[in-house]
C-alpha atoms as a PDB file:
ATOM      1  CA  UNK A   1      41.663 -63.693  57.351  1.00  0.00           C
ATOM      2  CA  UNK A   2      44.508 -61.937  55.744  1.00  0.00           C
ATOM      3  CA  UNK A   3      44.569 -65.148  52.995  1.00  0.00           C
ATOM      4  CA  UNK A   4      41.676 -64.952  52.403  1.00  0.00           C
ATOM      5  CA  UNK A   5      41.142 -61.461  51.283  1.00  0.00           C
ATOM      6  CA  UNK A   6      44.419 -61.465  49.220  1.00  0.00           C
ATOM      7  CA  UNK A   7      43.501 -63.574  46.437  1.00  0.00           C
ATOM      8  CA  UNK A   8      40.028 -61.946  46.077  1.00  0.00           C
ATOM      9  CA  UNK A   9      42.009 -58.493  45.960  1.00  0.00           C
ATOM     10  CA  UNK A  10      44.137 -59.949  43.240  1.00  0.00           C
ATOM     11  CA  UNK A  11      41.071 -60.629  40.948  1.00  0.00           C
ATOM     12  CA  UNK A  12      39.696 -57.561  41.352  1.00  0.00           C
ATOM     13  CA  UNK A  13      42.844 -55.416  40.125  1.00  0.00           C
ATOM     14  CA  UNK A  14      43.729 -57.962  37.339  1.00  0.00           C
ATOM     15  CA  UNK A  15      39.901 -57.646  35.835  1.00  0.00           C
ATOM     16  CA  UNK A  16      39.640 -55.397  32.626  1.00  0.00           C
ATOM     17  CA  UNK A  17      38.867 -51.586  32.388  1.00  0.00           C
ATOM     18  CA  UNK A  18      35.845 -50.626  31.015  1.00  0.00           C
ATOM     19  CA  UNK A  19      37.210 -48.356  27.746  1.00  0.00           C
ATOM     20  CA  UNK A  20      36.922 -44.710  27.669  1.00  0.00           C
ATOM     21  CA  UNK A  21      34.116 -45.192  24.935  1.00  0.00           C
ATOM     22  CA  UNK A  22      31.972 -47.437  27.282  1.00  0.00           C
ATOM     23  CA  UNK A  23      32.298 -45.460  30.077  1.00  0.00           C
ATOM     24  CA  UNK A  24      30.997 -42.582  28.064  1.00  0.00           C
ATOM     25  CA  UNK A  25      27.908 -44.329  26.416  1.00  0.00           C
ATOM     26  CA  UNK A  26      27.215 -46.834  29.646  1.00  0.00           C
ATOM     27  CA  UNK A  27      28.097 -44.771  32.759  1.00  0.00           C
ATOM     28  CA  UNK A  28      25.209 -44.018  34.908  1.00  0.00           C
ATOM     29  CA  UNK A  29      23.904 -40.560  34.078  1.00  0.00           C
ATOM     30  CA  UNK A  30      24.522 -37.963  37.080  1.00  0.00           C
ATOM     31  CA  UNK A  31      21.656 -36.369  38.954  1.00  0.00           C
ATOM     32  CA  UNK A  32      20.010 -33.356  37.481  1.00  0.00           C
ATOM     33  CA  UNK A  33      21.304 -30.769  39.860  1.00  0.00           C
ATOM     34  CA  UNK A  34      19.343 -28.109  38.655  1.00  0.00           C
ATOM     35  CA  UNK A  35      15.661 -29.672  37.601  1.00  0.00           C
ATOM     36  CA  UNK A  36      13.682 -26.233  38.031  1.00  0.00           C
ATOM     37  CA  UNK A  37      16.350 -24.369  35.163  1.00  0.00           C
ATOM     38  CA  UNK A  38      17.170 -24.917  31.239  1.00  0.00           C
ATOM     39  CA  UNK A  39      20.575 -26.956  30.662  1.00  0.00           C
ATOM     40  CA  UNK A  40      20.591 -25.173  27.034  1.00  0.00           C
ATOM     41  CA  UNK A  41      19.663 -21.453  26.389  1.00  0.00           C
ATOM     42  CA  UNK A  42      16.982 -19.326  28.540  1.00  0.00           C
ATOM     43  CA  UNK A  43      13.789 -18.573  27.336  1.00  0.00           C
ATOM     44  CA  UNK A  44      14.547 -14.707  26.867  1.00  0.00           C
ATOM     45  CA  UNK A  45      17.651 -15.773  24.611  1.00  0.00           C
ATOM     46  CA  UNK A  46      15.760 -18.502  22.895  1.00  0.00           C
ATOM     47  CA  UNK A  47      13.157 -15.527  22.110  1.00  0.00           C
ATOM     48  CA  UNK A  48      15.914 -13.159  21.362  1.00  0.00           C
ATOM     49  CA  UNK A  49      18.018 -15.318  19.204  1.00  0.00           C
ATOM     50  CA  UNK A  50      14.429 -16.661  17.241  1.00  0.00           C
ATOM     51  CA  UNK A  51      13.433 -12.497  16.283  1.00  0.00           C
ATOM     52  CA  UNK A  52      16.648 -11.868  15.080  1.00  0.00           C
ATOM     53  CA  UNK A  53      16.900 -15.066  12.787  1.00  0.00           C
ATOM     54  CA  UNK A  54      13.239 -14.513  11.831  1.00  0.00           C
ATOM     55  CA  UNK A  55      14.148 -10.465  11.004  1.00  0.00           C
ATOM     56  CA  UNK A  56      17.257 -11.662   8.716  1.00  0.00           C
ATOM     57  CA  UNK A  57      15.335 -14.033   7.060  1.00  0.00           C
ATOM     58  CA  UNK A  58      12.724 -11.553   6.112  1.00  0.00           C
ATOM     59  CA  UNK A  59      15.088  -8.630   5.025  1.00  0.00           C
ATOM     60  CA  UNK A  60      17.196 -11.134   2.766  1.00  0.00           C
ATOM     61  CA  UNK A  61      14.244 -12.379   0.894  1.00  0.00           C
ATOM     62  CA  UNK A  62      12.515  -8.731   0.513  1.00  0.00           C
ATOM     63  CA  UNK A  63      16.249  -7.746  -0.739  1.00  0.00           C
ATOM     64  CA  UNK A  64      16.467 -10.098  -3.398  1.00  0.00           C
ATOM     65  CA  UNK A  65      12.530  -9.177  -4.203  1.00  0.00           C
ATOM     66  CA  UNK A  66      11.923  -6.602  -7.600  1.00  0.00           C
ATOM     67  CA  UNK A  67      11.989  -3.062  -6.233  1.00  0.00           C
ATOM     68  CA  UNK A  68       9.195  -2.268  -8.420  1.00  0.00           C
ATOM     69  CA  UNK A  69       5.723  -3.852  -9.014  1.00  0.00           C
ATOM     70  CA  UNK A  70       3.779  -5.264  -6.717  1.00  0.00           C
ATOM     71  CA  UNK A  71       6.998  -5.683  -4.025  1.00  0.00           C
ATOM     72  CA  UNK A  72       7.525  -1.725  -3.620  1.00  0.00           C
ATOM     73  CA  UNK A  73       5.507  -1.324  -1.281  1.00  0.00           C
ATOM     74  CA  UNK A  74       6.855  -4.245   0.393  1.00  0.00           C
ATOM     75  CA  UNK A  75      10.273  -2.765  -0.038  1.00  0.00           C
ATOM     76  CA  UNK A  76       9.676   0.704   1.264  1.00  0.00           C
ATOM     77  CA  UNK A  77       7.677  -0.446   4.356  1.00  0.00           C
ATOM     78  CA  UNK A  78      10.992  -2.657   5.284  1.00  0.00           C
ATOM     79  CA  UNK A  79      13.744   0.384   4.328  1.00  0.00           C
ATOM     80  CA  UNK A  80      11.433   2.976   6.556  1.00  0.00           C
ATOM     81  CA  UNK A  81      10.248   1.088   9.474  1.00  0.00           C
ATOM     82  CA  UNK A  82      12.487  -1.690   9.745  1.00  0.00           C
ATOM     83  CA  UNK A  83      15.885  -0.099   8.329  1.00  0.00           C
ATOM     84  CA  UNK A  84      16.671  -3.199   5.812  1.00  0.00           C
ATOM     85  CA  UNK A  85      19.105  -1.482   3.601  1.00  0.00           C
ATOM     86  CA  UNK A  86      20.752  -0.372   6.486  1.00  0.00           C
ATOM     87  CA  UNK A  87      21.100  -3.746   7.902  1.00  0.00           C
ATOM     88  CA  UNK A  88      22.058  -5.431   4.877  1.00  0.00           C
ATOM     89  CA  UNK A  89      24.788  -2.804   4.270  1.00  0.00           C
ATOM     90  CA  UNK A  90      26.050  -3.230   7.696  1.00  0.00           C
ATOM     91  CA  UNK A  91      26.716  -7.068   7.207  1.00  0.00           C
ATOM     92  CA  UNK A  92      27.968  -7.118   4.022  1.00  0.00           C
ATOM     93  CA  UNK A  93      24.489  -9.208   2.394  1.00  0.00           C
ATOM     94  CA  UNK A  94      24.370  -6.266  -0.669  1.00  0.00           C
ATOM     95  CA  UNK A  95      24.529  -8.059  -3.791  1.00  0.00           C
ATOM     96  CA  UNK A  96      23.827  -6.924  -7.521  1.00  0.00           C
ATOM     97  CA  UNK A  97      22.244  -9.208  -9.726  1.00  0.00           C
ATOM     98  CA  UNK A  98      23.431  -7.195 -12.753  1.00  0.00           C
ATOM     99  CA  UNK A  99      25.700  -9.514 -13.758  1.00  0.00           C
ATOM    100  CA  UNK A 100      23.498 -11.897 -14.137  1.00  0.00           C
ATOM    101  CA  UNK A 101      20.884 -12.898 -16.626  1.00  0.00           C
ATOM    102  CA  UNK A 102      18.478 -11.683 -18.650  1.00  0.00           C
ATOM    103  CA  UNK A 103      21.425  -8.956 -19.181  1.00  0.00           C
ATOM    104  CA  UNK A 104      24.983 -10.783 -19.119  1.00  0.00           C
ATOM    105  CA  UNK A 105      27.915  -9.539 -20.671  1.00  0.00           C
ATOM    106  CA  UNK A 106      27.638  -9.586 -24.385  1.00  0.00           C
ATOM    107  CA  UNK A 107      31.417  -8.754 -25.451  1.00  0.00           C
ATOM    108  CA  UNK A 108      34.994  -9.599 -23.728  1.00  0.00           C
ATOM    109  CA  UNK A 109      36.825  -6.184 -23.246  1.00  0.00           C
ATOM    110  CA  UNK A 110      40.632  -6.077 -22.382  1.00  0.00           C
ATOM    111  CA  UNK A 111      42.927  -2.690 -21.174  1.00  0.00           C
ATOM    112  CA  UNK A 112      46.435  -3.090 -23.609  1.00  0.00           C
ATOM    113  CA  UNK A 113      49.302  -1.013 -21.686  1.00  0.00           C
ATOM    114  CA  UNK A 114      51.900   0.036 -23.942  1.00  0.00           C
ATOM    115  CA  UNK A 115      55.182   1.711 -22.999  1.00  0.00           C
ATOM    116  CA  UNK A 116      56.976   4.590 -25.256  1.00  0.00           C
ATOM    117  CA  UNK A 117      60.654   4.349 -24.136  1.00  0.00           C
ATOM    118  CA  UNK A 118      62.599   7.373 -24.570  1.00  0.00           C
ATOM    119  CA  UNK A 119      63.644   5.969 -27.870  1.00  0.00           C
ATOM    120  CA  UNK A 120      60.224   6.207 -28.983  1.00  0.00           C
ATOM    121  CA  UNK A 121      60.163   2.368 -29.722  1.00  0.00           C
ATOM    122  CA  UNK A 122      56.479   1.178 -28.412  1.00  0.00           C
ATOM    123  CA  UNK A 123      56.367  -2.208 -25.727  1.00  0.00           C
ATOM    124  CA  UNK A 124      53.539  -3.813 -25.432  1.00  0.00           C
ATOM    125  CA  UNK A 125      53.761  -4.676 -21.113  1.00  0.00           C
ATOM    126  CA  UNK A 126      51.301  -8.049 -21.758  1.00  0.00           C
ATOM    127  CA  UNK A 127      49.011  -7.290 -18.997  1.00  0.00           C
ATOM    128  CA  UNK A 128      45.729  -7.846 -20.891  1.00  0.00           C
ATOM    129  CA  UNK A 129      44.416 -11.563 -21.016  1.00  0.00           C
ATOM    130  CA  UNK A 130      43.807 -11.070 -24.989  1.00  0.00           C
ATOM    131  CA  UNK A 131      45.313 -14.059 -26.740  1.00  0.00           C
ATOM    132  CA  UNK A 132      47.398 -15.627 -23.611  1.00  0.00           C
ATOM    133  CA  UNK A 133      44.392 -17.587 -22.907  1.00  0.00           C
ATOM    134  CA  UNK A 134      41.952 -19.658 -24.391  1.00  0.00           C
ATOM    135  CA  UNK A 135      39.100 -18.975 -22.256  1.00  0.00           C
ATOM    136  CA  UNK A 136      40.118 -15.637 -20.675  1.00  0.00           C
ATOM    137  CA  UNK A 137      38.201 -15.328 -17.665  1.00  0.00           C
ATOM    138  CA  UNK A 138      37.635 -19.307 -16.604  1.00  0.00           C
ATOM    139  CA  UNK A 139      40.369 -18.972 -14.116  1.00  0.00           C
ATOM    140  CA  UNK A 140      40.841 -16.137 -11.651  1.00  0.00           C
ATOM    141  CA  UNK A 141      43.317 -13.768 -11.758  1.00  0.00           C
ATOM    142  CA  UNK A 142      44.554 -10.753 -10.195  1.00  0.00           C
ATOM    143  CA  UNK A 143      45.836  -9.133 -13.385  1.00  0.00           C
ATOM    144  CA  UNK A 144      42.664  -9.991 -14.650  1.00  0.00           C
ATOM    145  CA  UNK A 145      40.577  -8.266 -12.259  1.00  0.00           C
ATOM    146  CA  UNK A 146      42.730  -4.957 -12.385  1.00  0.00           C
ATOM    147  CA  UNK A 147      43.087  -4.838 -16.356  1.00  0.00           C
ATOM    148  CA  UNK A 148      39.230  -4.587 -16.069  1.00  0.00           C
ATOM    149  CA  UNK A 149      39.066  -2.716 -13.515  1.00  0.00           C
ATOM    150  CA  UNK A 150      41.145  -0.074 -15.834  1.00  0.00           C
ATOM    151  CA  UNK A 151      38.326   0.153 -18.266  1.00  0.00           C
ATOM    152  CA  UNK A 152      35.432   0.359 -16.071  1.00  0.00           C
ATOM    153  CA  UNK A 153      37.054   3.293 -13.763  1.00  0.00           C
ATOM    154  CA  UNK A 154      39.027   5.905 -15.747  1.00  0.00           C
ATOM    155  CA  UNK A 155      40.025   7.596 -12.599  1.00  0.00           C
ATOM    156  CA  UNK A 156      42.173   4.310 -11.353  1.00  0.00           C
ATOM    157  CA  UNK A 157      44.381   4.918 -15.510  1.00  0.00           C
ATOM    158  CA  UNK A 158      46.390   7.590 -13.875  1.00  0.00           C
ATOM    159  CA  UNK A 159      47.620   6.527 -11.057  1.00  0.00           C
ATOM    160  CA  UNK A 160      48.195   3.039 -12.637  1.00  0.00           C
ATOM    161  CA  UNK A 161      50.360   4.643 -14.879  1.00  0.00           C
ATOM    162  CA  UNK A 162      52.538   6.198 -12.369  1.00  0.00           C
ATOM    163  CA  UNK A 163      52.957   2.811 -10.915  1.00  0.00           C
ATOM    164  CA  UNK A 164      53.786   1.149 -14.274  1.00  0.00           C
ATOM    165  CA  UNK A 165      56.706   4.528 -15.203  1.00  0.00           C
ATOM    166  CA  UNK A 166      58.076   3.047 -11.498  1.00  0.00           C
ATOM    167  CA  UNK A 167      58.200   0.059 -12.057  1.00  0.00           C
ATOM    168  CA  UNK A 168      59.432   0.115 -15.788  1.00  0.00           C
ATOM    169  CA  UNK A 169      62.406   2.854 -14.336  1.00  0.00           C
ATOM    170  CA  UNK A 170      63.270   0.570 -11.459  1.00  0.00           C
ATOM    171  CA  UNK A 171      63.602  -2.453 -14.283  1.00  0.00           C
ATOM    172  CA  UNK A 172      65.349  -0.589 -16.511  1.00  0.00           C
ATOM    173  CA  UNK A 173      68.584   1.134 -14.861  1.00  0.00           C
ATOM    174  CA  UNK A 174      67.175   4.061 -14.157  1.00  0.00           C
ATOM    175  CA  UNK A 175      65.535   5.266 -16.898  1.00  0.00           C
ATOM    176  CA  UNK A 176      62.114   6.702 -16.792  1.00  0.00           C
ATOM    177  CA  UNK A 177      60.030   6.137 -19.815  1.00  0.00           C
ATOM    178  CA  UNK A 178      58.495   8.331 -21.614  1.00  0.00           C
ATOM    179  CA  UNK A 179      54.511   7.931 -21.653  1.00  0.00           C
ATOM    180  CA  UNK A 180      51.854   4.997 -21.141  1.00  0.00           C
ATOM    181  CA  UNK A 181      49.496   4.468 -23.029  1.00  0.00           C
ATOM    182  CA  UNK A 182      46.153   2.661 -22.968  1.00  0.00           C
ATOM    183  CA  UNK A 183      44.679   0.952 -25.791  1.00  0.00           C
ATOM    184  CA  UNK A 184      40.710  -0.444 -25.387  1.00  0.00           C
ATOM    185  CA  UNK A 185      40.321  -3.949 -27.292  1.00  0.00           C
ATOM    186  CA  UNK A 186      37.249  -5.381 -27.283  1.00  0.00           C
ATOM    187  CA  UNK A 187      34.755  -8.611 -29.422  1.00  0.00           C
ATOM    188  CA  UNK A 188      31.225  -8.681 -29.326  1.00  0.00           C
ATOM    189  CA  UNK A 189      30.238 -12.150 -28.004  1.00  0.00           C
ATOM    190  CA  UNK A 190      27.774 -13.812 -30.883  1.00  0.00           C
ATOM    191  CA  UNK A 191      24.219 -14.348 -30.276  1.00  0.00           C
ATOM    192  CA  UNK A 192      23.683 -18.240 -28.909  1.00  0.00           C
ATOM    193  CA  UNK A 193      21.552 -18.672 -32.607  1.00  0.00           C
ATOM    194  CA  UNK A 194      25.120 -18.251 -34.108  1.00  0.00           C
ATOM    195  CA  UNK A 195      26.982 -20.825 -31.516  1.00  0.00           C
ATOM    196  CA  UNK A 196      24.046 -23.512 -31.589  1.00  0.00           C
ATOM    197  CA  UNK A 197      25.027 -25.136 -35.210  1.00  0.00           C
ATOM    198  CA  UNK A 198      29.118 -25.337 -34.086  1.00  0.00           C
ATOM    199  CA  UNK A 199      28.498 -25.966 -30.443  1.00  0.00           C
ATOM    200  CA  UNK A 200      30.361 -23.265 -29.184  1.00  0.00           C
ATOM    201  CA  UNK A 201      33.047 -20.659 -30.840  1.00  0.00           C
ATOM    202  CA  UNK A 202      36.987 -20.099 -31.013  1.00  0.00           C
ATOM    203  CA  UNK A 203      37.222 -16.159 -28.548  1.00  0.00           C
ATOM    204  CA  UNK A 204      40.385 -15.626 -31.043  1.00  0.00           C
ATOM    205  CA  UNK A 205      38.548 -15.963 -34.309  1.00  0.00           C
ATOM    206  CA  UNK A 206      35.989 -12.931 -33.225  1.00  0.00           C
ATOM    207  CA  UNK A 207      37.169  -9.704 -34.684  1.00  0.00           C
ATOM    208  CA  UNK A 208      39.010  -7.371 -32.264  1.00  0.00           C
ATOM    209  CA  UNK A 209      38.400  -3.973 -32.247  1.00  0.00           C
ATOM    210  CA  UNK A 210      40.763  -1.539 -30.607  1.00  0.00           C
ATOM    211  CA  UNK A 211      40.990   2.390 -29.637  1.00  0.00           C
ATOM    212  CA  UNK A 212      43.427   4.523 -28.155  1.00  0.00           C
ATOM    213  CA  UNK A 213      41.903   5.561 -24.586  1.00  0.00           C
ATOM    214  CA  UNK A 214      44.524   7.851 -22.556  1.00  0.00           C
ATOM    215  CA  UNK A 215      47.987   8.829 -22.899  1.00  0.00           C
ATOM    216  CA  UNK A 216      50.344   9.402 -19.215  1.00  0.00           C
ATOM    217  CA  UNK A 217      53.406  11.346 -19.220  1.00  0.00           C
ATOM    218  CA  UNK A 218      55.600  10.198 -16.642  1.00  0.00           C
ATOM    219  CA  UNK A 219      57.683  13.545 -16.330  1.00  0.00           C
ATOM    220  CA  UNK A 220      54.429  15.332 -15.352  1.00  0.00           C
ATOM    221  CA  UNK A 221      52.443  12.716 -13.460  1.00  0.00           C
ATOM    222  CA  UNK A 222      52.521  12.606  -9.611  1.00  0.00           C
ATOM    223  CA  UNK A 223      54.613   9.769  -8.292  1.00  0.00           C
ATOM    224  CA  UNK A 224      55.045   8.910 -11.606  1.00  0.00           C
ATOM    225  CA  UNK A 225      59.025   8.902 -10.888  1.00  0.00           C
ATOM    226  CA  UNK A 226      60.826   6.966  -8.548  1.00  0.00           C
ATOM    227  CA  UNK A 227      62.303   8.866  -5.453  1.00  0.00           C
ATOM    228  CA  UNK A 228      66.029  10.110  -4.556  1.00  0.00           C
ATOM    229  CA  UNK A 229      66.293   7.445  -1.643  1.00  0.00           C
ATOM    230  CA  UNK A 230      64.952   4.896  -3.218  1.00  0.00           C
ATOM    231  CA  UNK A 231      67.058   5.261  -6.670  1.00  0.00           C
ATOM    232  CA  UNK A 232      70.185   4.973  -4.263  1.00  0.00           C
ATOM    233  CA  UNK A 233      68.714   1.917  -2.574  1.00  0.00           C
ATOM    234  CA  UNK A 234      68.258   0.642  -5.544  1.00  0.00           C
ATOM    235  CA  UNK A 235      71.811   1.741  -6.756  1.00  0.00           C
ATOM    236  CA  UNK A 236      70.388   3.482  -9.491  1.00  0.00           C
ATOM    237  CA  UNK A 237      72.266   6.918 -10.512  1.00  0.00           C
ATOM    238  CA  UNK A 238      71.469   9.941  -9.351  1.00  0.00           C
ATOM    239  CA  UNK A 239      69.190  12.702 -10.590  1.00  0.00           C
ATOM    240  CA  UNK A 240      68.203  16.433 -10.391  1.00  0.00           C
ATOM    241  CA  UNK A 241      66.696  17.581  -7.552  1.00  0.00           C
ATOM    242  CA  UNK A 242      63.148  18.217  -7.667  1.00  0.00           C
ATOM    243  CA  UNK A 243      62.420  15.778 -10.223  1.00  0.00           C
ATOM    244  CA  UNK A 244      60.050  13.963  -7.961  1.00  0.00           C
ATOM    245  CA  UNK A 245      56.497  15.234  -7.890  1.00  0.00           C
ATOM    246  CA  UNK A 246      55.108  14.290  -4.714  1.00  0.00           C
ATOM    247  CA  UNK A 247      51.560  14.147  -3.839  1.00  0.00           C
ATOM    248  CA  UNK A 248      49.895  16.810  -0.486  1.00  0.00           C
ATOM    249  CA  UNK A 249      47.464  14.451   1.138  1.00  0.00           C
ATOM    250  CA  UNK A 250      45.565  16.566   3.565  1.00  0.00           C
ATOM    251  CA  UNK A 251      44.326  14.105   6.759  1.00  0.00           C
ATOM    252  CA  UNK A 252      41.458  14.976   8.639  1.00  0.00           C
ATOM    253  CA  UNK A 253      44.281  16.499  11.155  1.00  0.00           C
ATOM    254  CA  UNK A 254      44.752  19.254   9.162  1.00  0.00           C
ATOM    255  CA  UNK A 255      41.509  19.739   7.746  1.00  0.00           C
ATOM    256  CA  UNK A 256      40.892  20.202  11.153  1.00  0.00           C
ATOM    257  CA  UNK A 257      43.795  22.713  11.910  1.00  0.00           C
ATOM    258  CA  UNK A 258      43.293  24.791   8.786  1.00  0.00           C
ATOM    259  CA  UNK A 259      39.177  25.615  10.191  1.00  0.00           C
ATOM    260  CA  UNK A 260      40.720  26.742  13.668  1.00  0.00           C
ATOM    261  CA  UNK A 261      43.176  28.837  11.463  1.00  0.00           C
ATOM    262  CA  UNK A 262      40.390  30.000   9.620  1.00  0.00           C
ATOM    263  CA  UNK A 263      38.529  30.659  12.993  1.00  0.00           C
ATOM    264  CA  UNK A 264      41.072  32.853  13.602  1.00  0.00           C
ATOM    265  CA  UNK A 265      41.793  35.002  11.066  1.00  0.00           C
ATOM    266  CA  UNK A 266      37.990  36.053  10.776  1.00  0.00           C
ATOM    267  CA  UNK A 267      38.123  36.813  14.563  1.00  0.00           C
ATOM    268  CA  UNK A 268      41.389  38.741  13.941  1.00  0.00           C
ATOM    269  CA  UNK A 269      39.401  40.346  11.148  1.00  0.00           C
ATOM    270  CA  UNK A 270      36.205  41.496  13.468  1.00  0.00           C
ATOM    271  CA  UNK A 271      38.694  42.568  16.888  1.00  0.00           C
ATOM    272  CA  UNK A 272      40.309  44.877  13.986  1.00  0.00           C
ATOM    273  CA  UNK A 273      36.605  46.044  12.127  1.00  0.00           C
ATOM    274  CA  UNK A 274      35.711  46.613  16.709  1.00  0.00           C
ATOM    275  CA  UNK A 275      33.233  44.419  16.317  1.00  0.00           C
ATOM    276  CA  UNK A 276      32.093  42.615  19.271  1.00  0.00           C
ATOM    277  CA  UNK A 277      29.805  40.894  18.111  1.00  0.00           C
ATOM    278  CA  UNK A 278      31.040  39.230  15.480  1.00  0.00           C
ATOM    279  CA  UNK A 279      30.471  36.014  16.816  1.00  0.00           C
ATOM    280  CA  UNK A 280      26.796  36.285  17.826  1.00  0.00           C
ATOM    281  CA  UNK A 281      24.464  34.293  15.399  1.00  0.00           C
ATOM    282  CA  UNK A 282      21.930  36.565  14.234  1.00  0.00           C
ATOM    283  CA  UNK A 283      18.353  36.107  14.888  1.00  0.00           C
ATOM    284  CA  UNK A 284      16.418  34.160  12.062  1.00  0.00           C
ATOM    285  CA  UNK A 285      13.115  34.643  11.322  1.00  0.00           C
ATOM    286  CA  UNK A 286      12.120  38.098  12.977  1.00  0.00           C
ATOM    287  CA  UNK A 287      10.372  40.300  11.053  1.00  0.00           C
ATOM    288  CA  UNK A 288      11.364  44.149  10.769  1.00  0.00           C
ATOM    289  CA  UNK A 289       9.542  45.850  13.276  1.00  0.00           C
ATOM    290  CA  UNK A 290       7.779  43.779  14.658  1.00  0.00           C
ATOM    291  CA  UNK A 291       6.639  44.180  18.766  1.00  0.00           C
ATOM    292  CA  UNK A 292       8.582  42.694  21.237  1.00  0.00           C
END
């Protein structure tokens, strides 16, 4: 009996394994051990998940609609009942079309930064895409963005220019120059009637027109110096003390700490005057004389 099961044993381990893609697409599928429930979402989700995607559908298109004309009213009934700005600012959908047609840019405009050394000699720093490229604003670039960024916000100049008399000191042994200047060059962009005939036109053959925008000290400007510590880390020499002018920034810690100070002193104020009740609101919208 024992012979005759050993050879049939044999054939059965030496036959072939079914591959780990056949058993996947030919195994028998398993029992359904939950036929009464949803394998995929529940109904409540599926109903949840459908409002939402129907609600951000709806607010994106009535975004990008005309705010005036016939779409107001569509528009306001959306930003009252439905909060769509809201919900557009919270996840980052706001776009401007601005830049777009029918009003597009119709002149390049680049931010020169010049240096006046101590000297007086003038250096032009080359961070303007004037002339250094053909097509100034095909490729991306971070200098790019910020030498714009310089001539549509004046407020960012000045504390540029602190970073530039840093960086030009740290470069230059030590010595802090004496002012930055910014210098606004712009070309008008010709009509497309003008570009038609040629098929296009040469950016560097447009005339350039330039004005002087700002001037920066960097003796007077706030961190417009580089500090004691880091002029020795540098190994830079030494200089007078004081000649670092640091900037307050007031967190909303002591904001916070100079009203309870305030609290204070006007309390100390009415103990002193013997009022008590100092603190005590008084009564709005009582009429003189009027019965109790």
């Amino acid at each position: 009996m024992s012979d005759e099961a050993g050879p049939e044993r044999d054939t059965v381990d030496d036959a072939p394994k079914p591959s780990l893609a056949e058993t996947l697409l030919h195994a028998p599928r398993r029992d359904d051990d939950r036929p009464d429930q949803r394998w995929a979402y529940r109904s409540w989700l599926l109903l949840l998940m459908s409002l939402a995607v129907g609600y951000h559908a709806l607010v994106l298109l009535v975004h990008n609609l005309p705010g005036k004309g016939l779409s107001k009213d569509v528009h306001v009934f959306f930003n009252e009942k439905l909060q769509a700005s809201a919900y557009m600012r919270a996840t980052g959908n706001t776009q401007s079309w601005a830049m777009f047609a029918p009003n597009p840019h119709r002149s390049n405009m680049f931010m020169k930064v010049l240096v006046k050394d101590k000297d007086g000699e003038i250096w032009d720093l080359a961070h303007d895409m004037y002339g250094r490229r053909e097509y100034p604003y095909l490729f991306y670039s971070r200098m790019g963005k910020i030498n714009r960024r310089l001539m549509e916000e004046k407020g960012y100049r000045r504390h540029y220019a602190a970073w530039v008399c840093r960086d030009w000191e740290m470069t230059h042994g030590g010595e802090s120059p004496d002012e930055v200047q910014f210098v606004k060059m712009w070309t008008q962009v010709p009509p497309p009637q003008k570009v038609y005939p040629t098929m296009g036109y040469d950016p560097m053959k447009l005339h350039l027109n330039q004005r002087e925008e700002e001037t920066v000290r960097c003796s007077t400007s706030y961190h417009g110096q580089v500090p004691e510590d880091i002029r020795e880390r540098l190994g830079l020499p030494p200089q007078h003390p004081g000649r670092f002018r640091d900037v307050h920034v007031r967190t909303w810690w002591d904001q916070k700490q100079a009203k309870e100070r305030q609290a204070e002193r006007e309390q100390r104020a009415a103990d002193a005057r013997g009022d008590d009740d100092a603190t005590v609101p008084e009564p709005v919208g009582e009429v003189e004389g009027a019965k109790e």
